[in-house]
C-alpha atoms as a PDB file:
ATOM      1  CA  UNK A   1      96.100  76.687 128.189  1.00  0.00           C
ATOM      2  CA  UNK A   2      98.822  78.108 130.276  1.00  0.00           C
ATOM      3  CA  UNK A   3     102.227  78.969 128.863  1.00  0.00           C
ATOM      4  CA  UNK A   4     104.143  76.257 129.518  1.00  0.00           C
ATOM      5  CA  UNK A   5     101.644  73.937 128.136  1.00  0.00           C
ATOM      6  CA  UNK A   6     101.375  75.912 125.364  1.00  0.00           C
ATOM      7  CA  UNK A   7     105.374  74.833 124.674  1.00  0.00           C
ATOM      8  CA  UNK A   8     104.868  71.821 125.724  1.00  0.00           C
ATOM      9  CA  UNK A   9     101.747  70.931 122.931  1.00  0.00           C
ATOM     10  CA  UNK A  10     103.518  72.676 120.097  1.00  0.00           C
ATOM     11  CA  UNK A  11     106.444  70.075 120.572  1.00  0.00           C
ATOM     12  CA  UNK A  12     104.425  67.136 121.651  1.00  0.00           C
ATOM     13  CA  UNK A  13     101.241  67.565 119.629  1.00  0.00           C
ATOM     14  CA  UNK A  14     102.648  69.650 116.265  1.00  0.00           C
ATOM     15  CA  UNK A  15     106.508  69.096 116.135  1.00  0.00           C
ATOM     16  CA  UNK A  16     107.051  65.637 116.875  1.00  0.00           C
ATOM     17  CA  UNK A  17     104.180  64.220 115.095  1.00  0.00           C
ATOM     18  CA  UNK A  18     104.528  66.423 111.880  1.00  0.00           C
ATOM     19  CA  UNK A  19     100.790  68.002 112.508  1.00  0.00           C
ATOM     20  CA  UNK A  20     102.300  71.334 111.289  1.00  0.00           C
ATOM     21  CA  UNK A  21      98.482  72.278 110.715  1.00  0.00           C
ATOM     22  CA  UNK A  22      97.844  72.423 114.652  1.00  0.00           C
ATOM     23  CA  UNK A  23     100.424  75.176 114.375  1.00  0.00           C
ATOM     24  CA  UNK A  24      97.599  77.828 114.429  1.00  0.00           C
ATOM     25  CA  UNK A  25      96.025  75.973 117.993  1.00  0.00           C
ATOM     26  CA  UNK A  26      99.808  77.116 119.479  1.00  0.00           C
ATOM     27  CA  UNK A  27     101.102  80.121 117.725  1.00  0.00           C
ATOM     28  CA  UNK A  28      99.392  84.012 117.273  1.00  0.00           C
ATOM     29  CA  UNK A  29      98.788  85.892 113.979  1.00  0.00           C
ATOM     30  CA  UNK A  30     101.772  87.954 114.590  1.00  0.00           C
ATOM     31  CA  UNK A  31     104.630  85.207 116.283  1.00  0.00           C
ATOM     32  CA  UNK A  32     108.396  86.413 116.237  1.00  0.00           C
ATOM     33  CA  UNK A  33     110.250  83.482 115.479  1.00  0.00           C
ATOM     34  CA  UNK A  34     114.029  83.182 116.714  1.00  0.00           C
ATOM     35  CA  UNK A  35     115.055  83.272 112.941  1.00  0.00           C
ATOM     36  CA  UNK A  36     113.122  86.620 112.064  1.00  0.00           C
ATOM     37  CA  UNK A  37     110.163  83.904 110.471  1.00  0.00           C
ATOM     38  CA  UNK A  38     106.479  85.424 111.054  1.00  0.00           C
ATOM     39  CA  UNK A  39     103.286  83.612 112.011  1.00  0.00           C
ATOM     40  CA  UNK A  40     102.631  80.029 112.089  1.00  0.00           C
ATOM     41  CA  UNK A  41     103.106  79.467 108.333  1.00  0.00           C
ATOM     42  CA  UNK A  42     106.571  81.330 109.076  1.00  0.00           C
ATOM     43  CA  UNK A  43     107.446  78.879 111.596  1.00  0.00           C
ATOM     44  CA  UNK A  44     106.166  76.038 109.148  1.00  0.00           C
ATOM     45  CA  UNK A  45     108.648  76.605 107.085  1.00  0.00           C
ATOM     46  CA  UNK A  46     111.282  76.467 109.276  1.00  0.00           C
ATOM     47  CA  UNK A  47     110.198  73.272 110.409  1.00  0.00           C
ATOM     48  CA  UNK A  48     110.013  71.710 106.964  1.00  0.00           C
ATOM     49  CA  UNK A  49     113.672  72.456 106.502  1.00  0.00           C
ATOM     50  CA  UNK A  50     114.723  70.966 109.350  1.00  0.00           C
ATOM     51  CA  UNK A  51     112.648  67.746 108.623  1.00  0.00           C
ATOM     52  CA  UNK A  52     113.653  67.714 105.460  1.00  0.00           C
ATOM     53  CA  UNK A  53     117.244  67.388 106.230  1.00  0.00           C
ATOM     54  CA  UNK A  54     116.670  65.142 109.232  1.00  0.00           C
ATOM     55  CA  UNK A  55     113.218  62.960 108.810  1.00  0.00           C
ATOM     56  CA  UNK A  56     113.493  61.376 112.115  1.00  0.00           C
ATOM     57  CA  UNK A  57     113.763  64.537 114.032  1.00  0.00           C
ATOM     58  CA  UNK A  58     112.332  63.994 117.630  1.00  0.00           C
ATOM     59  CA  UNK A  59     112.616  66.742 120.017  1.00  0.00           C
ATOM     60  CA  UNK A  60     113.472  65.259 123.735  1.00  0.00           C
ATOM     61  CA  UNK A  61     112.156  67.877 125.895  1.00  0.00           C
ATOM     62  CA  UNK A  62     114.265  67.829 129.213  1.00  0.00           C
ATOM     63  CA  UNK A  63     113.524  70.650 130.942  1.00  0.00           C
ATOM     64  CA  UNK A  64     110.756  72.788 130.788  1.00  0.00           C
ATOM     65  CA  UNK A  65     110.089  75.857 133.588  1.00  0.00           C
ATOM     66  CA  UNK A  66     107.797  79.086 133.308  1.00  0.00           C
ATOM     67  CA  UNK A  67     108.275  82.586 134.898  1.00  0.00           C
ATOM     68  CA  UNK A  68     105.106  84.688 134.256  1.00  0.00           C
ATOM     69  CA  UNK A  69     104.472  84.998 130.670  1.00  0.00           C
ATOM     70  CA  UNK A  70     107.734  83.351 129.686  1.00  0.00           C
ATOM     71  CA  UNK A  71     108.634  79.530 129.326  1.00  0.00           C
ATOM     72  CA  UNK A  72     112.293  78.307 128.858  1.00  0.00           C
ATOM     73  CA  UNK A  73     112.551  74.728 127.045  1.00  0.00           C
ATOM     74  CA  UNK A  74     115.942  72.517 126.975  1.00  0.00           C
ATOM     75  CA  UNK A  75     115.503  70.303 124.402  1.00  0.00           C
ATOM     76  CA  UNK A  76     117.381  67.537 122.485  1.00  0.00           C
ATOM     77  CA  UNK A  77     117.639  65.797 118.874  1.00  0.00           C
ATOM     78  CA  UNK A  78     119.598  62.893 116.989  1.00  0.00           C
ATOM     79  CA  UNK A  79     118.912  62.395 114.171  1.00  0.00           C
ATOM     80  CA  UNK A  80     120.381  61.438 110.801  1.00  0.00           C
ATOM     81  CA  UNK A  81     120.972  63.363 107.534  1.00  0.00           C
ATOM     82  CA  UNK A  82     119.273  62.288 105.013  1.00  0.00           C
ATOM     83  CA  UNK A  83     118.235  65.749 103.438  1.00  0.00           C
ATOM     84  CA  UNK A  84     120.022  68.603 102.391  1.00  0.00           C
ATOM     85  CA  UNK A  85     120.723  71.172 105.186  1.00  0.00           C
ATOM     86  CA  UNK A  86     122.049  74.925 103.920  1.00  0.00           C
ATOM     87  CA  UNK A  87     123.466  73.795 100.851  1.00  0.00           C
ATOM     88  CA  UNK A  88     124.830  70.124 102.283  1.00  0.00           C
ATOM     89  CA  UNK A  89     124.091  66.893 100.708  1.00  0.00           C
ATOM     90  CA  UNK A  90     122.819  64.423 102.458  1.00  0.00           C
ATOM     91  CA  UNK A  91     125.425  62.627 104.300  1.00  0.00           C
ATOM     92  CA  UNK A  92     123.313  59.549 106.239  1.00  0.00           C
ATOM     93  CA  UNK A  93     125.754  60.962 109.758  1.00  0.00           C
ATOM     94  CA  UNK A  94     123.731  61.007 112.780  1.00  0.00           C
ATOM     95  CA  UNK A  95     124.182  64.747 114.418  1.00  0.00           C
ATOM     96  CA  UNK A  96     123.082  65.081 117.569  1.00  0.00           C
ATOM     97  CA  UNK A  97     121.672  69.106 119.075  1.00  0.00           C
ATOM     98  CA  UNK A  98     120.495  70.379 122.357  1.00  0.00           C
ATOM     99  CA  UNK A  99     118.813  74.053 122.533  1.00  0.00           C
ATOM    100  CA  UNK A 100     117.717  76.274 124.558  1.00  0.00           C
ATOM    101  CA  UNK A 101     114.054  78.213 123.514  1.00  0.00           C
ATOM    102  CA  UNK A 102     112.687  80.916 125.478  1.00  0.00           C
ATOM    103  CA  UNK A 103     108.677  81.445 124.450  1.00  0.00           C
ATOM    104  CA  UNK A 104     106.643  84.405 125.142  1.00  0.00           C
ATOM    105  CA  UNK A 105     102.754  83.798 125.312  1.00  0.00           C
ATOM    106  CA  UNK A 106      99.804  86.174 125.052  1.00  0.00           C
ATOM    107  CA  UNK A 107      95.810  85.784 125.060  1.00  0.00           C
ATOM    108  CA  UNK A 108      96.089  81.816 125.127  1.00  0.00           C
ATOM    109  CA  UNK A 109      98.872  82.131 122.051  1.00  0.00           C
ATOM    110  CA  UNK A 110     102.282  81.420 121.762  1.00  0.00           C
ATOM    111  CA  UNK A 111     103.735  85.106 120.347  1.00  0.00           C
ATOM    112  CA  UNK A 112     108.213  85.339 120.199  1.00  0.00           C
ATOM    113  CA  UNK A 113     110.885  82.948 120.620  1.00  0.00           C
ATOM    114  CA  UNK A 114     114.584  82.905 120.995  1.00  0.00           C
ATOM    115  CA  UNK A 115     116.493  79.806 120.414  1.00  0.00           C
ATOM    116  CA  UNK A 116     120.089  79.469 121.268  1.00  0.00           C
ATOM    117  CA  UNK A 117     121.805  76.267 119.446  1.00  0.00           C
ATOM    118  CA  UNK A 118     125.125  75.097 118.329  1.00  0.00           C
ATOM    119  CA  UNK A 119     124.330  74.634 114.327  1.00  0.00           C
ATOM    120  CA  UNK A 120     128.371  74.519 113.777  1.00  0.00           C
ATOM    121  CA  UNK A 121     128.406  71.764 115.586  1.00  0.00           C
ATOM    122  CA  UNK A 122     125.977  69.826 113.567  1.00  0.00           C
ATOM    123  CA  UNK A 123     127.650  71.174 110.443  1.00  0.00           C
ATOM    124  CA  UNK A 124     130.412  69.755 111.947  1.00  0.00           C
ATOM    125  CA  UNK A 125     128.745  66.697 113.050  1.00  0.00           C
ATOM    126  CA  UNK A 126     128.016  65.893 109.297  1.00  0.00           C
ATOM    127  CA  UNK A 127     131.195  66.454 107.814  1.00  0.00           C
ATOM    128  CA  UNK A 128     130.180  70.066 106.154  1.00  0.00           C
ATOM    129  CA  UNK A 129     133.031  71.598 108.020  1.00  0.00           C
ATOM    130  CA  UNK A 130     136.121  70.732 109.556  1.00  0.00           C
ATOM    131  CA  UNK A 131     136.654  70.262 113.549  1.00  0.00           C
END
């Protein structure tokens, strides 16, 4: 597979339809998550939490673009709280969250990431901090 559909089957094929065990088809041994998390059962866990506090997490891919060995991914979510997220209480609001995730890929593998998203504003969103 090439990079970008690397990125493009981890969202499509693991994320969005909770096959978390395909993680291994997508991510090396060794991955570097954004968050410091290692490997694909690093990353797991990391997605858990997130589904846990918002079950009917979709990721919208909107734009997706490779440079070499790189792949940058715009991406979008709404979804409603109805787990708790960093110490917050489920809350039933509906917080919506674009990122940005830059992938690095190596011997048919997704290897790093860097995510850049606005998690204040979804802690704002739900009503765990003031505007």
């Amino acid at each position: 597979m090439t990079p970008s559909e690397l990125v493009k089957g981890l969202y499509e094929d693991c994320l969005n339809p909770r096959r978390l065990d395909r993680l291994t088809d997508y991510l090396s041994d060794d991955f570097a998550g954004a968050s410091g998390e290692r490997g694909p059962q690093g990353f797991r866990q990391t997605v858990e939490r997130m589904v846990t506090a918002f079950p009917d997490l979709r990721f919208e891919l909107e734009d997706l673009f490779a440079a070499g060995d790189k792949v940058c991914l715009r991406w979008r979510f709404e979804a409603a709280h109805l787990g708790p997220l960093a110490g917050v209480a489920p809350t039933g609001k509906v917080a919506v969250q674009q990122g940005i995730a830059i992938y690095q890929a190596s011997d048919g593998k997704l290897t790093r990431a860097w995510l850049q998203v606005d998690r204040l504003g979804v802690l704002q969103q739900i009503g765990a901090l003031a505007l």
